[in-house]
N, C-alpha and C. Protein backbone atom coordinates (compact mmCIF):
# COMPACT_ATOMS: atom_id res chain seq x y z
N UNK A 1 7.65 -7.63 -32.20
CA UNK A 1 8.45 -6.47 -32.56
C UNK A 1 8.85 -5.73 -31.29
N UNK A 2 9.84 -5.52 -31.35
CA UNK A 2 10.61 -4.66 -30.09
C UNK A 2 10.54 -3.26 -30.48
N UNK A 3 10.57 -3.20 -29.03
CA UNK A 3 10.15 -0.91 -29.08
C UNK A 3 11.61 -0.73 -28.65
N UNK A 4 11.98 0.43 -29.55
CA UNK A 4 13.26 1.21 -29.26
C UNK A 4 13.04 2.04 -27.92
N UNK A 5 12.11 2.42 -27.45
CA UNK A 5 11.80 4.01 -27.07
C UNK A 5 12.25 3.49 -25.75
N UNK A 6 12.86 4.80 -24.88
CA UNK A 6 13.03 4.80 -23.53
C UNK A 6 12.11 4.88 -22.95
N UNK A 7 10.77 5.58 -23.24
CA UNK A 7 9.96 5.59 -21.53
C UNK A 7 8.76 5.04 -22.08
N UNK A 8 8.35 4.21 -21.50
CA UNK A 8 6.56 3.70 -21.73
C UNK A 8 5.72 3.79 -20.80
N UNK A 9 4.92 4.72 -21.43
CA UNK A 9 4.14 5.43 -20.01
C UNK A 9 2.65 4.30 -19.84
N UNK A 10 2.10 4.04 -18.67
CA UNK A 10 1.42 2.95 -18.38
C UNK A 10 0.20 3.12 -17.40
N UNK A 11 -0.93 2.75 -17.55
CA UNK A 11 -1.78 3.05 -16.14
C UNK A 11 -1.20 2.11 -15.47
N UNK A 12 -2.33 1.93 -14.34
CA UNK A 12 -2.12 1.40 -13.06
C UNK A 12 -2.38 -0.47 -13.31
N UNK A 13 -3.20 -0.41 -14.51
CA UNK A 13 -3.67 -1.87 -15.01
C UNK A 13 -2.58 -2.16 -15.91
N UNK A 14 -1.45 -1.38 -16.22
CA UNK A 14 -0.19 -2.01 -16.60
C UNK A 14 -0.56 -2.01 -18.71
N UNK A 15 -1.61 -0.74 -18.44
CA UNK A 15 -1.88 -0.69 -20.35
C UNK A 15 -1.44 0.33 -20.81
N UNK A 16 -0.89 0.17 -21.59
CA UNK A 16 0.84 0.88 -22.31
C UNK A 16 -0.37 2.46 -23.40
N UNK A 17 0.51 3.29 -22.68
CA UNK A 17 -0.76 4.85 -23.21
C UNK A 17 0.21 5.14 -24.62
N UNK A 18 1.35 5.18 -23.94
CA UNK A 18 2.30 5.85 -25.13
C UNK A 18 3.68 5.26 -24.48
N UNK A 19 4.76 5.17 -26.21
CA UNK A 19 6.20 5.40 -25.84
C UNK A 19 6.60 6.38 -26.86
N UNK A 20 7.94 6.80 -25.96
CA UNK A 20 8.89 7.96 -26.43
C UNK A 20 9.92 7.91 -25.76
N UNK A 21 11.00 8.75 -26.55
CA UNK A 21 12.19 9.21 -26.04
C UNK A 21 12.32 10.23 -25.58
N UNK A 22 11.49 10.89 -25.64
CA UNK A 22 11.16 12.28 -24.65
C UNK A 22 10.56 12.27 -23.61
N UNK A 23 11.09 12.77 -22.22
CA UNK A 23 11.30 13.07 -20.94
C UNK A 23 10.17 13.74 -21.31
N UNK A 24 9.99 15.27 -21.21
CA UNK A 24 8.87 16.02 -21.71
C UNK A 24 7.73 15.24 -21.95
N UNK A 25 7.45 14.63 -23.16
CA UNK A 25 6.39 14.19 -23.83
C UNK A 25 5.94 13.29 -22.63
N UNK A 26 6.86 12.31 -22.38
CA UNK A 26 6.76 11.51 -21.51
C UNK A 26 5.48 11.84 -20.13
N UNK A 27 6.09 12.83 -19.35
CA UNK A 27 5.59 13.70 -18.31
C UNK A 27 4.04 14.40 -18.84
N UNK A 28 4.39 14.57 -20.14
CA UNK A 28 2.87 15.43 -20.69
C UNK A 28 1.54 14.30 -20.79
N UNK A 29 2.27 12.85 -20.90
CA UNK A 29 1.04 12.05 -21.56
C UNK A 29 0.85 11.55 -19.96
N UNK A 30 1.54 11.25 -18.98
CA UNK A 30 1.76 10.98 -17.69
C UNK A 30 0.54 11.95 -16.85
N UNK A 31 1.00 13.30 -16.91
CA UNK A 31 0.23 14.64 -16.17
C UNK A 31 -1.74 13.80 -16.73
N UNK A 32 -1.74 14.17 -18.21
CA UNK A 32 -3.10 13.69 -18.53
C UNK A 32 -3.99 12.49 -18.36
N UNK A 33 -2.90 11.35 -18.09
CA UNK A 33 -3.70 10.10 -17.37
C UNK A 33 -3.36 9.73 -15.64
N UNK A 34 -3.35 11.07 -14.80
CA UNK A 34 -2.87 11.04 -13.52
C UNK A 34 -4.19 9.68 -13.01
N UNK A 35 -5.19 10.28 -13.39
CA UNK A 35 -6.51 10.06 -12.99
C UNK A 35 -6.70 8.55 -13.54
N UNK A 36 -5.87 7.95 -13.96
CA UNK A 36 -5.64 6.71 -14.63
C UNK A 36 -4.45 5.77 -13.19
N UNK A 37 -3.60 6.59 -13.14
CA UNK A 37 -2.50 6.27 -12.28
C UNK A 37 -1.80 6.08 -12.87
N UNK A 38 -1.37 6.87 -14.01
CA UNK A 38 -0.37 6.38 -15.00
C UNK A 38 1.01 6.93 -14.61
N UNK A 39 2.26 5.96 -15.00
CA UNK A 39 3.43 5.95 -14.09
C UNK A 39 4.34 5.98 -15.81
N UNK A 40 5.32 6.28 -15.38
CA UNK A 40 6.70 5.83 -16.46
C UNK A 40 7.23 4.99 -16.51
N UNK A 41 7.46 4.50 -17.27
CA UNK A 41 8.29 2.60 -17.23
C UNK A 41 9.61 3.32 -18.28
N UNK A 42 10.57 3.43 -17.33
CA UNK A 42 12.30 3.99 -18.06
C UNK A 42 12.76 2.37 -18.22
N UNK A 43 13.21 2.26 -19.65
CA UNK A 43 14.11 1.05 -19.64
C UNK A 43 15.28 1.02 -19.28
N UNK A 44 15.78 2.41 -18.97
CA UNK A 44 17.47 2.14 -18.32
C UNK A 44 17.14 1.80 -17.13
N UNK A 45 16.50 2.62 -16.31
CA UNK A 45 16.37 2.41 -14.98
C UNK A 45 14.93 2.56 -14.22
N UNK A 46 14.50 0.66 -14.17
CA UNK A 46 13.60 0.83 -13.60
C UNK A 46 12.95 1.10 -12.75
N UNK A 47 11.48 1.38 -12.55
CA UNK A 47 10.68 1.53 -11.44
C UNK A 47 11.19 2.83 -10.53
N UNK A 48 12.16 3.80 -11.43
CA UNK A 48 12.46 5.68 -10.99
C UNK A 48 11.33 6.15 -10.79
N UNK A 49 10.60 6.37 -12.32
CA UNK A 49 9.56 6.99 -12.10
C UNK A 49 8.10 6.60 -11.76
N UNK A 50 8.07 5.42 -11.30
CA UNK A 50 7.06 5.09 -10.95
C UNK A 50 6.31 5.24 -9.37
N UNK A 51 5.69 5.77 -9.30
CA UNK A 51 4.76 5.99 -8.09
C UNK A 51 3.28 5.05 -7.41
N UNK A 52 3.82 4.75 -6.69
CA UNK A 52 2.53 4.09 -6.50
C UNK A 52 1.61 4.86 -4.91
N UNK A 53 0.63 4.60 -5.46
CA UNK A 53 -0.78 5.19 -4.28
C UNK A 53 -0.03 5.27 -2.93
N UNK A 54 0.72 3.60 -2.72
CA UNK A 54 0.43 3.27 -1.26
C UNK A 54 2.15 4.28 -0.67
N UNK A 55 2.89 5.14 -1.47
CA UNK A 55 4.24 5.55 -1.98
C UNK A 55 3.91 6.67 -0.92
N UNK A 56 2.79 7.40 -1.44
CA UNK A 56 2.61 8.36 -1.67
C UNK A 56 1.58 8.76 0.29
N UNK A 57 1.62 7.29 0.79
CA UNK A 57 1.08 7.41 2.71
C UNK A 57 2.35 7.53 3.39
């Protein structure tokens, strides 16, 4: 089954927390698994919001 939703938010081990179409929501479930390394996976345009550790030297 295919997911409609634009953003699938993900830890760092690539395990899917939540999807939505909300930017907001998106960022809210993101903020709470920082400590996870959890990133955004946008299906329009990938790898925007994604951050990685080594990004961030």
């Amino acid at each position: 089954m295919k997911h409609k939703e634009r953003y699938t938010i993900k830890n760092n081990k690539d395990i899917i927390l939540g999807r939505t179409n909300n930017i907001q929501e998106a960022l809210k479930i993101q903020e709470e698994h920082k400590h996870e390394g959890a990133y955004i996976d946008d299906r329009k345009s990938r790898n925007k919001h994604k951050k990685n550790f080594f990004d961030k030297i």
